[in-house]
N, C-alpha and C. Protein backbone atom coordinates (compact mmCIF):
# COMPACT_ATOMS: atom_id res chain seq x y z
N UNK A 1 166.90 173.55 28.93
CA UNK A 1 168.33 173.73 29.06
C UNK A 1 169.02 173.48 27.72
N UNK A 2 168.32 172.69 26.83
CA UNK A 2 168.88 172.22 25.81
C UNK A 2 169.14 173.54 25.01
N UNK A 3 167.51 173.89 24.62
CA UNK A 3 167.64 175.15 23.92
C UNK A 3 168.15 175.93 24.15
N UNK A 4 168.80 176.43 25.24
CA UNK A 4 169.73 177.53 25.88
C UNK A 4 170.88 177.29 25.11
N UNK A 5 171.79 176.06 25.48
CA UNK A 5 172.87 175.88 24.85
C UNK A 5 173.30 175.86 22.92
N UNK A 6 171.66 175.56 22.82
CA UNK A 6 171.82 175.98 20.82
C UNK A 6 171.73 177.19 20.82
N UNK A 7 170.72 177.95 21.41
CA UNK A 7 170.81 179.77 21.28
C UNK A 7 171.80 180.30 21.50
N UNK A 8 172.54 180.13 23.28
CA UNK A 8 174.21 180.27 23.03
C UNK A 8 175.21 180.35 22.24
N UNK A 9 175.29 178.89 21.23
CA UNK A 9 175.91 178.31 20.78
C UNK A 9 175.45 178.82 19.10
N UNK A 10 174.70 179.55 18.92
CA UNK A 10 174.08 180.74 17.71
C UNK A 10 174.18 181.80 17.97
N UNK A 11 174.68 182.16 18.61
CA UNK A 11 175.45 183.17 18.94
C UNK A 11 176.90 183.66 18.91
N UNK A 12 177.18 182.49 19.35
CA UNK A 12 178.67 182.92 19.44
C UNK A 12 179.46 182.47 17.42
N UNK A 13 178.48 181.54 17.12
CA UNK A 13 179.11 181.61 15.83
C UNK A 13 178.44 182.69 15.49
N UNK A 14 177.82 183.04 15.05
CA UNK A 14 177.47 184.97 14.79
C UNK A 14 178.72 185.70 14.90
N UNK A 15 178.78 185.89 16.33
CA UNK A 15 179.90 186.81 16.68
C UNK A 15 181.30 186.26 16.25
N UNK A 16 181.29 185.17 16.23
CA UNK A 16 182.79 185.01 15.49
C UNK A 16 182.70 185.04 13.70
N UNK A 17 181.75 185.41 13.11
CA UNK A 17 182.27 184.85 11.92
C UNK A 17 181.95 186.77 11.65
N UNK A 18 181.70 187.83 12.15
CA UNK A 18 181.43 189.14 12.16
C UNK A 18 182.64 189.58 12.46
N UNK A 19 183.41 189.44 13.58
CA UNK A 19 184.65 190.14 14.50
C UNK A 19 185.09 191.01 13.33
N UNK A 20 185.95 191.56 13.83
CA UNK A 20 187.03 192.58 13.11
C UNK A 20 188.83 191.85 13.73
N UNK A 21 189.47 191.84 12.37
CA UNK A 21 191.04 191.37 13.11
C UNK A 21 191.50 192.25 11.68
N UNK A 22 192.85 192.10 12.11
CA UNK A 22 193.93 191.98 11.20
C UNK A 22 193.73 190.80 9.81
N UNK A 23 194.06 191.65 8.64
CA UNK A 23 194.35 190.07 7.55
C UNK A 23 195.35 190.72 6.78
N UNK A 24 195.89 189.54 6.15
CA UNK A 24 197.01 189.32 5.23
C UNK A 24 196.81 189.18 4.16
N UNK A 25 197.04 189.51 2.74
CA UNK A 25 196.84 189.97 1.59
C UNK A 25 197.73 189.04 0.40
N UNK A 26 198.45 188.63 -0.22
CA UNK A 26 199.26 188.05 -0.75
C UNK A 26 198.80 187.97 -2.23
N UNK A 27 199.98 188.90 -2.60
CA UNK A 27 199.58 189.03 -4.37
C UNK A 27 200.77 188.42 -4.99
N UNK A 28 200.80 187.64 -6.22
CA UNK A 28 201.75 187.08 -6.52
C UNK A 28 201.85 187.77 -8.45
N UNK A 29 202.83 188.36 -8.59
CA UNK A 29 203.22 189.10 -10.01
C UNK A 29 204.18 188.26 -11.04
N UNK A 30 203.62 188.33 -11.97
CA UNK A 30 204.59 187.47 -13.15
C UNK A 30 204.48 188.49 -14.29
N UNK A 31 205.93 188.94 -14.62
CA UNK A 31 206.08 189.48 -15.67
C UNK A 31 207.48 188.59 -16.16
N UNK A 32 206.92 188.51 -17.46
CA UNK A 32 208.17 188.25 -18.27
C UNK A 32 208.73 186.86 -17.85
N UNK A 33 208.28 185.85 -17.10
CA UNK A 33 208.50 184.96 -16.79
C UNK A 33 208.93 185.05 -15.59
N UNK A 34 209.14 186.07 -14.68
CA UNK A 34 209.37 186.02 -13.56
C UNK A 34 208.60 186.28 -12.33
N UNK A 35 208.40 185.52 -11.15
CA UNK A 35 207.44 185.51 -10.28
C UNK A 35 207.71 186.14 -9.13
N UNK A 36 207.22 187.12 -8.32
CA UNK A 36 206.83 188.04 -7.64
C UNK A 36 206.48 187.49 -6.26
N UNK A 37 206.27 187.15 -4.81
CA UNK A 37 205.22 186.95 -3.88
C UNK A 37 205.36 188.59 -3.30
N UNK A 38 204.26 189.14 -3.17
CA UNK A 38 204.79 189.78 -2.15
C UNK A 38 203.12 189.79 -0.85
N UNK A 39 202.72 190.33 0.58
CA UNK A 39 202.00 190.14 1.29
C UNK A 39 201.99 191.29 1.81
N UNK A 40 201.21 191.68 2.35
CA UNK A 40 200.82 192.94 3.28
C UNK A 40 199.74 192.45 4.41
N UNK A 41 199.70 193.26 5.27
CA UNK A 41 198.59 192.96 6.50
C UNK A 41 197.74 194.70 6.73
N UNK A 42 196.71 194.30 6.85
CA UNK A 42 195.93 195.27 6.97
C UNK A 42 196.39 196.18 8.09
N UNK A 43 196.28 197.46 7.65
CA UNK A 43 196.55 198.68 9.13
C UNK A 43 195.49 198.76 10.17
N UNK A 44 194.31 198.59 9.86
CA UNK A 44 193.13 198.64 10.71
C UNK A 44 192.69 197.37 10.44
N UNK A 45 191.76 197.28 11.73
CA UNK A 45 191.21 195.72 11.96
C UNK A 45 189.61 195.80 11.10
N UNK A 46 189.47 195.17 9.80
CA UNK A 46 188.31 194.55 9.16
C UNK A 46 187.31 193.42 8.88
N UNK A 47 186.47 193.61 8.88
CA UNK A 47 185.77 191.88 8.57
C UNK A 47 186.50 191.23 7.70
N UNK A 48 186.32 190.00 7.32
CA UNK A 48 186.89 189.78 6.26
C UNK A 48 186.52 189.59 5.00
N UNK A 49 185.10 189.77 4.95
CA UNK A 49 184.50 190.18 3.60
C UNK A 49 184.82 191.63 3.37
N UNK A 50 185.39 192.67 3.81
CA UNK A 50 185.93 193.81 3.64
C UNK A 50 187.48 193.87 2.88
N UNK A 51 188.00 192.71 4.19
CA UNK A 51 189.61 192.59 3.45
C UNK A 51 189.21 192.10 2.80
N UNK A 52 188.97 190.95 1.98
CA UNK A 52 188.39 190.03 0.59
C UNK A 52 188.47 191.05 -0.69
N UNK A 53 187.75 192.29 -0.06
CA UNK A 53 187.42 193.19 -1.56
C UNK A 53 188.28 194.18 -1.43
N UNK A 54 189.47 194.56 -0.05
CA UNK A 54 189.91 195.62 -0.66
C UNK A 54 191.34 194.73 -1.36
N UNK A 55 191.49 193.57 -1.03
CA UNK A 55 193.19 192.69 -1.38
C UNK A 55 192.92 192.48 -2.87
N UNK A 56 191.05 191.93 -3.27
CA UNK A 56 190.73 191.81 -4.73
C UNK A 56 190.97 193.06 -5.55
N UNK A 57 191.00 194.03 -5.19
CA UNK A 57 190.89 195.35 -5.49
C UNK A 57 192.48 195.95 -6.07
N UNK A 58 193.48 195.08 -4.82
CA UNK A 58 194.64 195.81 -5.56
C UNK A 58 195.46 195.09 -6.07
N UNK A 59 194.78 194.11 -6.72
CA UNK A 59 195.21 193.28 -8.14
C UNK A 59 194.88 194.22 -9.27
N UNK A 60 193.76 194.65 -9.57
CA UNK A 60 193.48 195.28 -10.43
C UNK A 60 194.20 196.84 -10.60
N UNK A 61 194.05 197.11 -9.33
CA UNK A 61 195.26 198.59 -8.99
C UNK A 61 196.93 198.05 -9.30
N UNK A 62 197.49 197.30 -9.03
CA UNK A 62 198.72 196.88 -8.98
C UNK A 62 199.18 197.18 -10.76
N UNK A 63 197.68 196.43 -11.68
CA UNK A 63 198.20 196.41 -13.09
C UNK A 63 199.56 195.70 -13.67
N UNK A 64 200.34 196.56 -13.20
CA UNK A 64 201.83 196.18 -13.60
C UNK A 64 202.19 195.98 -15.22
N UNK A 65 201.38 196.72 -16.14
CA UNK A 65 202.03 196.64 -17.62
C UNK A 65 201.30 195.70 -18.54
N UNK A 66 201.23 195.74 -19.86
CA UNK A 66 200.75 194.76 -20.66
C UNK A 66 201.31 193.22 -20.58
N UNK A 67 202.54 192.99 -19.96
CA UNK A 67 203.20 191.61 -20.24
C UNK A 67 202.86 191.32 -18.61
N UNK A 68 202.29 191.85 -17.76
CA UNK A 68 202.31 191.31 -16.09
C UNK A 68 200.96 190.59 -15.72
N UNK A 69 200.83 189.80 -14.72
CA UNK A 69 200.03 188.91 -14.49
C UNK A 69 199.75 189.48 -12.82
N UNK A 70 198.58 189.55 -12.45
CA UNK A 70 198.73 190.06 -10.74
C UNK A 70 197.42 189.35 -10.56
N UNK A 71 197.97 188.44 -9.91
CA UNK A 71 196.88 187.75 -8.78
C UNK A 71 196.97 188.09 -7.44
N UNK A 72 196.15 188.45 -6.29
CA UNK A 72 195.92 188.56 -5.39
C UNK A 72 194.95 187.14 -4.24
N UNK A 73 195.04 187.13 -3.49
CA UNK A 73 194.52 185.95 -2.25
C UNK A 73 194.35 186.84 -1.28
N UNK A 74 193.37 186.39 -0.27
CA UNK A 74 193.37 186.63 1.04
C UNK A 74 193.57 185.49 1.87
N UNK A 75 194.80 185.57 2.88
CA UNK A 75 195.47 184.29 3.76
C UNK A 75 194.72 184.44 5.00
């Protein structure tokens, strides 16, 4: 019975750390001394090693100019 409840219980963390949801994005911009937040949420539901690389992704897309700073997070 024991082992049932660890196999169970290896399982369900599996399936939760796989799911697909919604995530939130939050890039923060500094140009010129001035600071930026802005956030977005995904349109379709992704893992979150998916959102991770597409939110890392549009830091580098964002650019924003030689004097701008763009960091991105996933919340």
């Amino acid at each position: 019975m024991k082992n049932l409840f660890i196999a169970l219980g290896a399982v369900a963390l599996l399936g939760a750390t796989s799911c697909k949801k919604y995530h939130t994005c939050e890039c923060t911009t500094t140009t010129n001394g001035v600071t930026t937040t802005t956030s977005s949420t995904s349109e379709e539901k992704m893992t979150k090693s998916d959102a991770k690389a597409e939110c890392e992704g549009s830091a580098s897309a964002s650019g924003g100019g030689a004097s701008a700073s763009v960091s991105c997070e996933l919340k």
